[in-house]
N, C-alpha and C. Protein backbone atom coordinates (compact mmCIF):
# COMPACT_ATOMS: atom_id res chain seq x y z
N UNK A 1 17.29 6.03 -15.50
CA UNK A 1 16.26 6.77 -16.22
C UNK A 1 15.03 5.87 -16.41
N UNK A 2 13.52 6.32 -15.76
CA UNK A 2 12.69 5.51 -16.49
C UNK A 2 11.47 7.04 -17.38
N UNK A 3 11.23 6.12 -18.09
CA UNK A 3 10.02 6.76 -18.82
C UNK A 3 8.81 6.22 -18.54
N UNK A 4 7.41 7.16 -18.11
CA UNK A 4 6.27 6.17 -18.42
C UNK A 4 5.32 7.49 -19.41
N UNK A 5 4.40 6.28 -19.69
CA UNK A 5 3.62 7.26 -20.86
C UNK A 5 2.08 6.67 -20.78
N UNK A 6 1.05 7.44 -20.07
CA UNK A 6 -0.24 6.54 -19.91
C UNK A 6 -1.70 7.30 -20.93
N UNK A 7 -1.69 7.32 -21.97
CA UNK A 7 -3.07 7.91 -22.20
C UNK A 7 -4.08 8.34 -22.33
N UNK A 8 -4.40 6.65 -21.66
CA UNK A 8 -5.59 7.21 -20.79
C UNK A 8 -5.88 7.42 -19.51
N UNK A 9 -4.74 7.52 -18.73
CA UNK A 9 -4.86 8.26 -17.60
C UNK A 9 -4.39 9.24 -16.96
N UNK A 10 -3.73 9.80 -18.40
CA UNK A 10 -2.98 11.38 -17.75
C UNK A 10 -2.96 11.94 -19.11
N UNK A 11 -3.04 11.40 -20.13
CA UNK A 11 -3.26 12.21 -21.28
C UNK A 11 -2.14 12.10 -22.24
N UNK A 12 -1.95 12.75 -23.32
CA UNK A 12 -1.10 12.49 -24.06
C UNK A 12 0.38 13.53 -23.50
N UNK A 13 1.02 12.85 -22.41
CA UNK A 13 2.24 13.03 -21.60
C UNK A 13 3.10 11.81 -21.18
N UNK A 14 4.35 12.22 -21.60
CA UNK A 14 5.51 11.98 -21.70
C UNK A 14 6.09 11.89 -20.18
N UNK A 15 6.64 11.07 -19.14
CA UNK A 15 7.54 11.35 -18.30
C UNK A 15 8.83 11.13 -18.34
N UNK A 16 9.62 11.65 -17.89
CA UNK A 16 11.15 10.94 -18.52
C UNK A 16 11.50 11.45 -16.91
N UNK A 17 12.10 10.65 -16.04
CA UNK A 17 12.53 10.62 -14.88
C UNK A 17 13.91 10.03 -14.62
N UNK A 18 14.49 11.16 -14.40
CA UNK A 18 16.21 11.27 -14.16
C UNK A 18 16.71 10.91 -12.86
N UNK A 19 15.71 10.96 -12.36
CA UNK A 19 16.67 11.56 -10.49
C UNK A 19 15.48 11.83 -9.39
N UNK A 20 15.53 10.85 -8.46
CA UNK A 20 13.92 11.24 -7.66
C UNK A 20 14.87 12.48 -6.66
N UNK A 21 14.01 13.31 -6.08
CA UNK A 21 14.40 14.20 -5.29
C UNK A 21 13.26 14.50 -4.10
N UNK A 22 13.54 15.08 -2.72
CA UNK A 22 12.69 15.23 -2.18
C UNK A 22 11.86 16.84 -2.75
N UNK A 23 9.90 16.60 -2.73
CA UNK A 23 9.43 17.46 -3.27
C UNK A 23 9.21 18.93 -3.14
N UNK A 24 9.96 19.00 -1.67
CA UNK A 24 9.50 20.72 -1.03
C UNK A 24 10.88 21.33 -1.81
N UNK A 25 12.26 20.39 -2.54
CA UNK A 25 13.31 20.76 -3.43
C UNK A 25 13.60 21.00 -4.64
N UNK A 26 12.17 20.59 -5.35
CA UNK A 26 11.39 20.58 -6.71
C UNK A 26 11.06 21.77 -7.45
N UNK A 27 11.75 22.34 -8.77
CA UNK A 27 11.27 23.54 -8.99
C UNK A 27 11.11 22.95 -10.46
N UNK A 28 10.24 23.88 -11.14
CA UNK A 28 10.06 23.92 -12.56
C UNK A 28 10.37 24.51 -13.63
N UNK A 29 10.62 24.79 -14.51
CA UNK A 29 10.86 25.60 -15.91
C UNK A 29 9.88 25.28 -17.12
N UNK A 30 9.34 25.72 -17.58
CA UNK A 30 8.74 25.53 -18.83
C UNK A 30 8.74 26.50 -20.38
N UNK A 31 9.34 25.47 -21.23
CA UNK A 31 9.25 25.85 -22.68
C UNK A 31 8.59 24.83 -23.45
N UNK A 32 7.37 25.83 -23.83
CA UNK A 32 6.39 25.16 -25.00
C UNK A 32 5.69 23.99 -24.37
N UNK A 33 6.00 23.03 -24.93
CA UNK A 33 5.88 21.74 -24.46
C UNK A 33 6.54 20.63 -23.52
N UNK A 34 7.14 21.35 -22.91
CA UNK A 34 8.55 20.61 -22.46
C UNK A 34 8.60 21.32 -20.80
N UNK A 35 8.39 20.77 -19.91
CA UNK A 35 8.34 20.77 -18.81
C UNK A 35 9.98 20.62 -18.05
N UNK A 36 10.76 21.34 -17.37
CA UNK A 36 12.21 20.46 -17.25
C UNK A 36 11.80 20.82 -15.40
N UNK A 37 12.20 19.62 -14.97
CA UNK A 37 11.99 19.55 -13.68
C UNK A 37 13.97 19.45 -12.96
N UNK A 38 14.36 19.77 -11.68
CA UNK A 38 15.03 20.47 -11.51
C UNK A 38 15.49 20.42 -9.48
N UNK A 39 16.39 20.52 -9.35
CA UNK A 39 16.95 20.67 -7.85
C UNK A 39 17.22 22.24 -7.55
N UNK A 40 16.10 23.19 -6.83
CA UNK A 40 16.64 24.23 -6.68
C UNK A 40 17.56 24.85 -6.30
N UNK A 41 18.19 24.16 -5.85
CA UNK A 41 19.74 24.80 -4.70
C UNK A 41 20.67 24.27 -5.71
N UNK A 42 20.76 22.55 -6.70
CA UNK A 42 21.54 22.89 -7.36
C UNK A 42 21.87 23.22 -8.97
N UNK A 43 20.38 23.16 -9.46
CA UNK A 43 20.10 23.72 -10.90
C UNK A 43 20.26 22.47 -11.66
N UNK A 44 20.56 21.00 -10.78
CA UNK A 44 20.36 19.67 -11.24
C UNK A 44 19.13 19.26 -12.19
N UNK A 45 19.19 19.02 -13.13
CA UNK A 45 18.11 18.32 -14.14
C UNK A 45 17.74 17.46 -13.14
N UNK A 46 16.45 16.84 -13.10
CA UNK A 46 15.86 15.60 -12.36
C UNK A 46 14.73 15.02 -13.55
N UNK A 47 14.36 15.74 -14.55
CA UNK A 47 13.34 14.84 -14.95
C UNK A 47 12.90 16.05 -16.19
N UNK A 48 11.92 15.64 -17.19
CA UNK A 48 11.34 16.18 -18.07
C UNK A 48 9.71 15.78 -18.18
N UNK A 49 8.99 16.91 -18.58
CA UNK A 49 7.58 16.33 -18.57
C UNK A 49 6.84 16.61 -20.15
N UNK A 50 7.13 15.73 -20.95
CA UNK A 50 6.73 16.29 -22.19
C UNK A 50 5.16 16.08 -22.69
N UNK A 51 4.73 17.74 -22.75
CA UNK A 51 2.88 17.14 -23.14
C UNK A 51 2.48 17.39 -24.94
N UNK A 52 1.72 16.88 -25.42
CA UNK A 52 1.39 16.08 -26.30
C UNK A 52 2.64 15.26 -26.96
N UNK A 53 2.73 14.67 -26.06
CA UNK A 53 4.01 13.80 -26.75
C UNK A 53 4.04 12.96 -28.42
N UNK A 54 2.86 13.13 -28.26
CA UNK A 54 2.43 12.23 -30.02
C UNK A 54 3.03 12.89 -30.75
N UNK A 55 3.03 14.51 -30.56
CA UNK A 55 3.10 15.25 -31.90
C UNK A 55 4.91 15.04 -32.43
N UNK A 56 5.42 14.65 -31.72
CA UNK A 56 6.96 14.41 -31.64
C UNK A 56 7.80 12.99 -32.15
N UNK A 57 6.74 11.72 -31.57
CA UNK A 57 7.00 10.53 -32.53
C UNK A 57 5.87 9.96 -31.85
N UNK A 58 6.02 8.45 -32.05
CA UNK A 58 4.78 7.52 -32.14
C UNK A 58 5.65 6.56 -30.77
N UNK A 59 4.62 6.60 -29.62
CA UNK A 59 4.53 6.18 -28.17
C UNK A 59 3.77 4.66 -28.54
N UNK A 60 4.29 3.05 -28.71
CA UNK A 60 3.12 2.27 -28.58
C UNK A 60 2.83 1.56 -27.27
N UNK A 61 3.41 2.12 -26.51
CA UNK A 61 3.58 1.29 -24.86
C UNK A 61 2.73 2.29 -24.01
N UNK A 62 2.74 1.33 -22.61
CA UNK A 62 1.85 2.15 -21.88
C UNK A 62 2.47 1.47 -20.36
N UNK A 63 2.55 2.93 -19.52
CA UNK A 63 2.82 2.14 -18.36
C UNK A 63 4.48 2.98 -18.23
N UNK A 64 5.12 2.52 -17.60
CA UNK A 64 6.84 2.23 -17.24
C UNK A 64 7.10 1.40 -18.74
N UNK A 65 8.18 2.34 -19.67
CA UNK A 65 7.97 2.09 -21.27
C UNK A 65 9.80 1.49 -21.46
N UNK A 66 9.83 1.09 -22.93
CA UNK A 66 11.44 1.10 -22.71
C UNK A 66 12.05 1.72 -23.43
N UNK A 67 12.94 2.41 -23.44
CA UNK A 67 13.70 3.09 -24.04
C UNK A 67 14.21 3.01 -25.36
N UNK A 68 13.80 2.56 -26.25
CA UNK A 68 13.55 2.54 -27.66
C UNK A 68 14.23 3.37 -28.40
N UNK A 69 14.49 3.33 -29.92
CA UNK A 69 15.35 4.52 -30.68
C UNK A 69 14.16 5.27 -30.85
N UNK A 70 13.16 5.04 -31.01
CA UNK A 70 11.76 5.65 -31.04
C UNK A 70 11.08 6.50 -30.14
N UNK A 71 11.70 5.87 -28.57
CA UNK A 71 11.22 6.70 -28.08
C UNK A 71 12.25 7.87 -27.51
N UNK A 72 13.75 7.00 -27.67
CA UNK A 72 14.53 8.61 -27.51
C UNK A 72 14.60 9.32 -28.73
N UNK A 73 14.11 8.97 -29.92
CA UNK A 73 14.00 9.99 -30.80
C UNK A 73 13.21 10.92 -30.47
N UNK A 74 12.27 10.67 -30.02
CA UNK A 74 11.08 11.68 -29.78
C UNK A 74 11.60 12.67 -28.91
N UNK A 75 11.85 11.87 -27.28
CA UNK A 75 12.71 13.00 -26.36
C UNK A 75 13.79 14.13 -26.97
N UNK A 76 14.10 13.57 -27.83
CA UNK A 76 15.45 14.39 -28.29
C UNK A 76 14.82 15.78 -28.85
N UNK A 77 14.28 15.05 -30.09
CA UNK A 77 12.96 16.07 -30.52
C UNK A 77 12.71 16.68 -29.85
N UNK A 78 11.50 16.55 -29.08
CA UNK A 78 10.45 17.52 -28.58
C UNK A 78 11.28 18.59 -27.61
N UNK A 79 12.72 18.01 -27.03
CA UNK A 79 13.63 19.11 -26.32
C UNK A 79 13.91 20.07 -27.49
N UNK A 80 14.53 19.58 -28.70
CA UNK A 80 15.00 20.25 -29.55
C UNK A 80 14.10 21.31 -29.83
N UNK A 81 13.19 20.65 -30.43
CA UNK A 81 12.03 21.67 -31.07
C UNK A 81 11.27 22.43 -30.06
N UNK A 82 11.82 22.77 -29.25
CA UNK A 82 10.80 23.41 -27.78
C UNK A 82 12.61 23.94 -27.13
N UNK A 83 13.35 24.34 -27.83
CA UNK A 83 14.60 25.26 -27.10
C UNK A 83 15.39 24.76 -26.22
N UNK A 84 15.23 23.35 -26.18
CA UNK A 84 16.30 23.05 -24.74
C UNK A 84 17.30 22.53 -25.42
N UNK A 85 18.58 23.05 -24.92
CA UNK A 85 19.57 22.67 -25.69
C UNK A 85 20.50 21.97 -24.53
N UNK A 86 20.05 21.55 -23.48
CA UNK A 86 20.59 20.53 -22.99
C UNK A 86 20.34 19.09 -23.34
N UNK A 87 21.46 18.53 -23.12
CA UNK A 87 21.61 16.98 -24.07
C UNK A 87 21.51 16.27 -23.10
N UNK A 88 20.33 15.09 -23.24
CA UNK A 88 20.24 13.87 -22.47
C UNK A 88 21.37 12.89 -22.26
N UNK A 89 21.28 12.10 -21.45
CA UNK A 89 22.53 10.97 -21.52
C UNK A 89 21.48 10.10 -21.45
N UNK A 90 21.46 9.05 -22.44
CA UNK A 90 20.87 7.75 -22.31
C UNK A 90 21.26 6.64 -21.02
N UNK A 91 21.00 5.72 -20.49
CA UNK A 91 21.89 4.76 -20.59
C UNK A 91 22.44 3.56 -21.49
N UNK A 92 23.39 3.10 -21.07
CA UNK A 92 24.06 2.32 -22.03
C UNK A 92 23.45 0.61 -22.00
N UNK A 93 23.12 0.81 -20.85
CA UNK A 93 22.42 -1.17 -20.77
C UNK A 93 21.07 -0.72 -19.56
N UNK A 94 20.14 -1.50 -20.29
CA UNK A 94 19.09 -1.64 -19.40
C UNK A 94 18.54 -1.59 -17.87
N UNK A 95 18.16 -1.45 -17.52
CA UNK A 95 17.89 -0.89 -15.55
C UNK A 95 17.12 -2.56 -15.25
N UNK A 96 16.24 -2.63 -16.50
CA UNK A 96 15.26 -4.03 -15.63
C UNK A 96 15.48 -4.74 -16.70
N UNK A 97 16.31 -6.30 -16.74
CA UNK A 97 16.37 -7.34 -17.69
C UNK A 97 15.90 -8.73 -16.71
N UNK A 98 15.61 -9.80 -18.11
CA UNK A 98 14.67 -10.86 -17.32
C UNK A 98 16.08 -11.61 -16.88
N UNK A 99 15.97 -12.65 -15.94
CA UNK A 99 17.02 -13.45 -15.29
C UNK A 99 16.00 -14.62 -14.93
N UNK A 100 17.25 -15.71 -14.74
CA UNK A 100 16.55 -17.10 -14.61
C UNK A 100 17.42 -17.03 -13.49
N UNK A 101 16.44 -17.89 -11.96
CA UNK A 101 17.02 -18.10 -11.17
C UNK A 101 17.61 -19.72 -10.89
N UNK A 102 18.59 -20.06 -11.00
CA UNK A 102 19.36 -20.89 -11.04
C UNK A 102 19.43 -21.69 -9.95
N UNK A 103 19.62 -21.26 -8.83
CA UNK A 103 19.71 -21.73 -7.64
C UNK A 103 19.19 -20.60 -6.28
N UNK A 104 18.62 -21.65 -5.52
CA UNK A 104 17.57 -20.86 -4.30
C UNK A 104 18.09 -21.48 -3.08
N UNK A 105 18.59 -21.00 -1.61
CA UNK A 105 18.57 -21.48 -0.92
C UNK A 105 18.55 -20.31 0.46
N UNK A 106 18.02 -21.18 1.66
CA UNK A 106 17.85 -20.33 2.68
C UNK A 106 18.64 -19.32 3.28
N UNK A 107 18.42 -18.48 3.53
CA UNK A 107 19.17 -17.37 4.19
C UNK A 107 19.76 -18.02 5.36
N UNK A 108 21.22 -18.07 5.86
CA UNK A 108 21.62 -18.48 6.95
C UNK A 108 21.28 -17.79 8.31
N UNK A 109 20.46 -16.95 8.05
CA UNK A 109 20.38 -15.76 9.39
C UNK A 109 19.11 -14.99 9.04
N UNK A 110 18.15 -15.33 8.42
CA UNK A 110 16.55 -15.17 8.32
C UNK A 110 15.81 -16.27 7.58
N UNK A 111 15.11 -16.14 8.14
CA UNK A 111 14.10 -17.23 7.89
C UNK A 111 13.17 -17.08 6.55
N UNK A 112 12.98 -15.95 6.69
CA UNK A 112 12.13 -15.49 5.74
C UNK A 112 13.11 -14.94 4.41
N UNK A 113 14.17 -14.63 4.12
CA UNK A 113 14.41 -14.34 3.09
C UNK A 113 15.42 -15.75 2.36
N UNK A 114 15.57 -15.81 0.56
CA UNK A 114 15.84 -16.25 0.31
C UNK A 114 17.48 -16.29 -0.50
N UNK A 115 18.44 -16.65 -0.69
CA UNK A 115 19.60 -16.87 -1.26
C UNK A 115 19.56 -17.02 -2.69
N UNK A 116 19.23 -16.48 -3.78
CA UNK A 116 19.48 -16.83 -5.10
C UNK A 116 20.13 -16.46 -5.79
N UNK A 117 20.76 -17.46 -6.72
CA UNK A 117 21.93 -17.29 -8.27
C UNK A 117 21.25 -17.02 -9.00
N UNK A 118 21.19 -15.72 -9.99
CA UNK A 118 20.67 -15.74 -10.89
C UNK A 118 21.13 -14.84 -11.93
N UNK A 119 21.06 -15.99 -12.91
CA UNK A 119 22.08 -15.73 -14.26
C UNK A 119 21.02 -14.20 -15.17
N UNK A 120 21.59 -13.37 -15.44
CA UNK A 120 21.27 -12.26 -15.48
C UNK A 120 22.03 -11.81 -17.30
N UNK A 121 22.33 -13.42 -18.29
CA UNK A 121 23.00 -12.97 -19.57
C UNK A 121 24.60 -13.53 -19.34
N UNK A 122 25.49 -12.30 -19.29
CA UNK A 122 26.74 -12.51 -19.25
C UNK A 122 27.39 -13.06 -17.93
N UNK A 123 26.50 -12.71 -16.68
CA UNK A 123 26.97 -12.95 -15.69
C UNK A 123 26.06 -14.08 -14.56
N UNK A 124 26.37 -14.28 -13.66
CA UNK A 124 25.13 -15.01 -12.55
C UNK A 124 25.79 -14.01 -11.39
N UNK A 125 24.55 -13.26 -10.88
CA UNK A 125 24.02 -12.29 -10.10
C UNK A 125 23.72 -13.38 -9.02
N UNK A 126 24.28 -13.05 -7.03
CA UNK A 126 23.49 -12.96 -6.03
C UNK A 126 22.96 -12.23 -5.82
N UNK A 127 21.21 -12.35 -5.29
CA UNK A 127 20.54 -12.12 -4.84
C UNK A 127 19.80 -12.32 -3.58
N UNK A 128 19.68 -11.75 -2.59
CA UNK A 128 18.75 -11.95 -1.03
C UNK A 128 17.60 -11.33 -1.91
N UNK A 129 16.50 -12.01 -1.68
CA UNK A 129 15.00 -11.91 -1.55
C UNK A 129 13.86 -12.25 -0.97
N UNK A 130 12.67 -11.68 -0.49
CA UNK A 130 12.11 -11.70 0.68
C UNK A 130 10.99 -12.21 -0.15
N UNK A 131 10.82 -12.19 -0.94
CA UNK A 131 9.33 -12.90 -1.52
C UNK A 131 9.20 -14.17 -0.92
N UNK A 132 7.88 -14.51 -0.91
CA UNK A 132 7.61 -16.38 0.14
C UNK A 132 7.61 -17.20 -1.71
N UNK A 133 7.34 -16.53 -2.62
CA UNK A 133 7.38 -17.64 -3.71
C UNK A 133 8.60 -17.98 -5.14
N UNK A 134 9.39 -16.91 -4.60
CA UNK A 134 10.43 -16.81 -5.31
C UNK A 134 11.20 -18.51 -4.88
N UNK A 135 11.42 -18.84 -6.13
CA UNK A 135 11.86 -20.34 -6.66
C UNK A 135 12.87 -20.59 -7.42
N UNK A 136 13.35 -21.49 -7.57
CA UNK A 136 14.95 -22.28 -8.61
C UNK A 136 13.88 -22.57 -9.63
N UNK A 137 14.20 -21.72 -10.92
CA UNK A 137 13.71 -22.82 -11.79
C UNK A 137 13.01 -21.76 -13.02
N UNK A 138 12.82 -20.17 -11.85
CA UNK A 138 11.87 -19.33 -12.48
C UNK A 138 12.49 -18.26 -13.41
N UNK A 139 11.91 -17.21 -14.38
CA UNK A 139 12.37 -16.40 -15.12
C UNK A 139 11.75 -15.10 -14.10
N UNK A 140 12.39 -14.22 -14.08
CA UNK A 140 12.09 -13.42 -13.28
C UNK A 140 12.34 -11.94 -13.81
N UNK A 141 11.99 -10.28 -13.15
CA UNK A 141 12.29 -9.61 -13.56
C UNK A 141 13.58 -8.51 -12.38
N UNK A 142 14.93 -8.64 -12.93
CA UNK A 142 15.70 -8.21 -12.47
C UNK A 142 16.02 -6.66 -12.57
N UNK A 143 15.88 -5.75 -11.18
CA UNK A 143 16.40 -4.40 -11.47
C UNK A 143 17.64 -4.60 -11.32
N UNK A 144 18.79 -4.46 -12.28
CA UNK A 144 20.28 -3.99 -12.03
C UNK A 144 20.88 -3.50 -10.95
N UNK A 145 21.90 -3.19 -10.35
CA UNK A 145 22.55 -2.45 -9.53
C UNK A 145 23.06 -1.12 -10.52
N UNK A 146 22.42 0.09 -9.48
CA UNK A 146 21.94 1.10 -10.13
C UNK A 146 20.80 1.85 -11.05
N UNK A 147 20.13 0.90 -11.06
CA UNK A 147 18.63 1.18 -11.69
C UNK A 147 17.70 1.98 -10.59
N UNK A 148 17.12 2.78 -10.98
CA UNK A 148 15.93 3.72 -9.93
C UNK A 148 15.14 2.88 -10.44
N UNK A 149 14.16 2.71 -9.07
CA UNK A 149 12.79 1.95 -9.18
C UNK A 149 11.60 3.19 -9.60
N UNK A 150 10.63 2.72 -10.08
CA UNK A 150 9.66 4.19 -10.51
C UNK A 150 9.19 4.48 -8.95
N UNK A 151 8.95 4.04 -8.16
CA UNK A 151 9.60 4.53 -6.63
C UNK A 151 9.83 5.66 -6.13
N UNK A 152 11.16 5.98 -7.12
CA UNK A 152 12.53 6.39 -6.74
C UNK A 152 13.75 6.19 -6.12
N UNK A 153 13.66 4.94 -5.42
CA UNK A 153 14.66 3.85 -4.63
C UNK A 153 15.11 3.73 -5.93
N UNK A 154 16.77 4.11 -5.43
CA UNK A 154 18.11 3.50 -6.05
C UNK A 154 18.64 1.92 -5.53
N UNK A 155 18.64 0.80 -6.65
CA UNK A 155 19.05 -0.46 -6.04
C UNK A 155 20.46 -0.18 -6.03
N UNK A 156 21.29 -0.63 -5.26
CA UNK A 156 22.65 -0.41 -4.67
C UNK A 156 22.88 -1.74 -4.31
N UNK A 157 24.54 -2.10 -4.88
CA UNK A 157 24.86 -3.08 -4.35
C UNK A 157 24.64 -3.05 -2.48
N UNK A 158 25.01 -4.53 -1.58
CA UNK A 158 24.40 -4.25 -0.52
C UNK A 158 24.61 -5.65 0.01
N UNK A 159 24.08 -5.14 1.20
CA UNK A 159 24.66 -6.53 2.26
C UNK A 159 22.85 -6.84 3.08
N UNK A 160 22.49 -7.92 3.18
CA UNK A 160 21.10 -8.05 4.06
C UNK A 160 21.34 -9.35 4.73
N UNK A 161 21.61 -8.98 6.41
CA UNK A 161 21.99 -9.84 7.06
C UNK A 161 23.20 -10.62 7.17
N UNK A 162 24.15 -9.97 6.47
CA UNK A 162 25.35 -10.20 6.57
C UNK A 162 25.36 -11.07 4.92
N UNK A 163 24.95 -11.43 3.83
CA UNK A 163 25.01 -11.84 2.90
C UNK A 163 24.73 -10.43 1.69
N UNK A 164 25.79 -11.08 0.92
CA UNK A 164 25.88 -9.92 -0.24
C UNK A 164 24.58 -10.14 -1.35
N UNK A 165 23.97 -8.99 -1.87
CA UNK A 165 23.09 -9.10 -2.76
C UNK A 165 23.19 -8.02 -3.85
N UNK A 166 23.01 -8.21 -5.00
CA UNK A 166 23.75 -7.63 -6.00
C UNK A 166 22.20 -7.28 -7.10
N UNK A 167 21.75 -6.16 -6.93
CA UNK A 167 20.46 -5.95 -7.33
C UNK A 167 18.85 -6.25 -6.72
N UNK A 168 18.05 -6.20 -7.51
CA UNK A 168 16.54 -7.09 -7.08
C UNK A 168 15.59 -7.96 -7.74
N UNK A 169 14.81 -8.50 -7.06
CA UNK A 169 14.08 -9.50 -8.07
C UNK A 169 12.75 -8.90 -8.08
N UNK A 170 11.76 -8.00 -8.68
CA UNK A 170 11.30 -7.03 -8.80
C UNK A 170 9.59 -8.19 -8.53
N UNK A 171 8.84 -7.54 -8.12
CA UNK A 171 7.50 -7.76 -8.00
C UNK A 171 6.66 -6.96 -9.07
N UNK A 172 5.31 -7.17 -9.57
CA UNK A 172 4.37 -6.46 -10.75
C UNK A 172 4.08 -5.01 -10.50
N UNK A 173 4.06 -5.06 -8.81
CA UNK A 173 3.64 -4.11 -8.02
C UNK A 173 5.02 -2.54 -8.11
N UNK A 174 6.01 -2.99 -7.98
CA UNK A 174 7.23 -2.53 -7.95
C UNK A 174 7.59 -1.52 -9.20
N UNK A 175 7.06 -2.47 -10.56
CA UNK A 175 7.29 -2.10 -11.55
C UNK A 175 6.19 -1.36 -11.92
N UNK A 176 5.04 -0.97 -11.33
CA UNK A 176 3.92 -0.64 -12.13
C UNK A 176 3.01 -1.05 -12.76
N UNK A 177 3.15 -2.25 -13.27
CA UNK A 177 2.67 -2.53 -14.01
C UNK A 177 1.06 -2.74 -14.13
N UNK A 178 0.24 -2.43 -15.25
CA UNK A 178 -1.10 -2.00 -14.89
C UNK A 178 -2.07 -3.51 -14.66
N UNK A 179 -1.40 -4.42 -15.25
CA UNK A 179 -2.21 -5.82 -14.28
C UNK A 179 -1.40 -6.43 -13.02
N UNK A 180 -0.82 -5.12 -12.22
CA UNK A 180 -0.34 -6.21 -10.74
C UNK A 180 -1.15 -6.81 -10.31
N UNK A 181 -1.01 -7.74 -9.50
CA UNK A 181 -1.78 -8.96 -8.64
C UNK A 181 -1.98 -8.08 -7.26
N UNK A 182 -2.80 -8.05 -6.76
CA UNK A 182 -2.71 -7.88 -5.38
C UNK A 182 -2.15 -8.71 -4.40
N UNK A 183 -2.05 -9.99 -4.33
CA UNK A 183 -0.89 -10.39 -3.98
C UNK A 183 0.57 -10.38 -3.65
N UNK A 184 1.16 -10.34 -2.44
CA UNK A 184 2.37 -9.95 -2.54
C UNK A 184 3.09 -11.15 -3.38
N UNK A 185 4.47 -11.05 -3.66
CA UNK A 185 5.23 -11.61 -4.14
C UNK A 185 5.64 -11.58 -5.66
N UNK A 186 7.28 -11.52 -6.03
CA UNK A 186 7.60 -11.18 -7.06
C UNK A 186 7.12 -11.61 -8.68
N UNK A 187 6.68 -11.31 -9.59
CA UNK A 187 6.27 -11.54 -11.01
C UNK A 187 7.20 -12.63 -11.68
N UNK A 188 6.86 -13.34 -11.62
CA UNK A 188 7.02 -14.64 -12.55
C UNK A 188 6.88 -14.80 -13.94
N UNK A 189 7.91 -14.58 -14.72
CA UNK A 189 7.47 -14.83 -16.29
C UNK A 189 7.53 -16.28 -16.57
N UNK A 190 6.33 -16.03 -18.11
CA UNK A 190 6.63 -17.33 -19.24
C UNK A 190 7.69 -17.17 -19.79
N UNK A 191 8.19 -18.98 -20.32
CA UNK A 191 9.35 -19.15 -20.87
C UNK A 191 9.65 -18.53 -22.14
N UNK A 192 8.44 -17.56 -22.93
CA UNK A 192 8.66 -16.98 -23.71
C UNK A 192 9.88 -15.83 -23.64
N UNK A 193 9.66 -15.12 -22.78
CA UNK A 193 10.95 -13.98 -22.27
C UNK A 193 12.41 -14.67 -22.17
N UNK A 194 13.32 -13.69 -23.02
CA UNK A 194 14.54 -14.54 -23.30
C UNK A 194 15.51 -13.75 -21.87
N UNK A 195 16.42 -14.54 -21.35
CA UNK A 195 17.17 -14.65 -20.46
C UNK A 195 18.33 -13.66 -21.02
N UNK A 196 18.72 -12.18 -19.71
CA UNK A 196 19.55 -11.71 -20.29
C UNK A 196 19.13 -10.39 -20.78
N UNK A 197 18.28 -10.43 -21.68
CA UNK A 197 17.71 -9.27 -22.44
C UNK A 197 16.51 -8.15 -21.73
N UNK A 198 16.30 -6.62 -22.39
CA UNK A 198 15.62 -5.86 -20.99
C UNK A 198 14.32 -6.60 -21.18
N UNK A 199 13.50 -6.46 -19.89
CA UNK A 199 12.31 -6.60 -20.01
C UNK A 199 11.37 -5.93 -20.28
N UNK A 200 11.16 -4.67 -20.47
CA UNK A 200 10.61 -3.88 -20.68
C UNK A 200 9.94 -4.27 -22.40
N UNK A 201 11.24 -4.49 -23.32
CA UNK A 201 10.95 -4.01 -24.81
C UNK A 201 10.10 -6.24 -24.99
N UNK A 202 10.44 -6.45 -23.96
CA UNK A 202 9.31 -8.11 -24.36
C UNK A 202 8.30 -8.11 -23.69
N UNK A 203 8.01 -7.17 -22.44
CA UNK A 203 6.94 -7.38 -21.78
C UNK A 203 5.84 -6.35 -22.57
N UNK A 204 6.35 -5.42 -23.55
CA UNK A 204 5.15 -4.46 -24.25
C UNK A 204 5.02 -5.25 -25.88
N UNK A 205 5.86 -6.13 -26.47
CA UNK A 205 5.58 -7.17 -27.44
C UNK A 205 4.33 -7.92 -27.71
């Protein structure tokens, strides 16, 4: 699930995105305020579009947001109070948390991609990554295995080049975020961001 919420560039709207789907498969429903987006053939929820989202709770992020008691209070709300009596499922742990990469080494069978350990909290995560500046040493921003990218790419565990890789090491660009670099290569945090925890609720801090 991601949410984004931009003000000033789409107005006071809510996205809440469940499930990317292809668009000629896309149908709509609308009550009140509450947009429910949908798989026509199989009556699948894919997403919600909630407009004046203010009037429901208080939004302070902008961009790809994090999932907050604040801000699923609001979702809950504005379904409630607008007739939908279908119930969201949250998730239970974060899609994008920061990770320190531990150890970096060359791909045995590309040149260009890289081999990294990276401790991800409870566990240390492999990773294959293609960035030229991804490094041992850095805090980084990790999509999970199973996280949708705002994309819509599902990360899936996975094999690249015959080496196992267990999630991604996400670029500014990837995530949205409204100061990407034009530059390729993945986003690098300060040592302020704690290891482990989502990134989302420290990168809008």
């Amino acid at each position: 699930m991601n949410v984004f919420y931009n003000n000033n560039g789409m107005g006071d709207t809510l996205i809440v995105s469940l499930k990317e789907i292809e668009k000629q498969k896309r149908a709509v429903e609308r009550k009140g305020d509450v947009a429910r987006l949908y798989h026509e053939n199989t009556g699948e929820t894919t997403g919600y579009t909630i407009f004046h989202a203010s009037n429901y709770g208080n939004i302070d992020q902008t961009g790809m947001i994090s999932l907050s008691t604040d801000v699923k209070n609001l979702i809950e709300s504005a379904l409630n109070q607008n007739g939908w009596t279908e119930k969201i499922t949250f998730p239970e742990t974060p899609s994008f948390v920061v990770g320190f990469v531990k150890e970096r080494k060359k791909h045995p069978d590309a040149d260009k991609l890289s081999v990294c350990q990276v401790d991800v909290g409870e566990e240390t995560y492999q990773i294959v990554c293609g960035a030229p500046n991804v490094d041992k040493g850095q805090k980084v921003v990790i999509a999970m295995p199973g996280a949708f990218m705002p994309g819509g790419m599902k990360i899936k565990k996975s094999k690249l080049r015959g080496v196992s890789s267990n999630g991604m090491i996400c670029s500014a660009k990837e995530l949205v975020l409204a100061d990407a670099p034009n530059e390729k290569g993945i986003l690098v945090l300060n040592d302020s961001y704690e290891t482990g925890r989502e990134f989302l609720s420290q990168y809008h801090n």
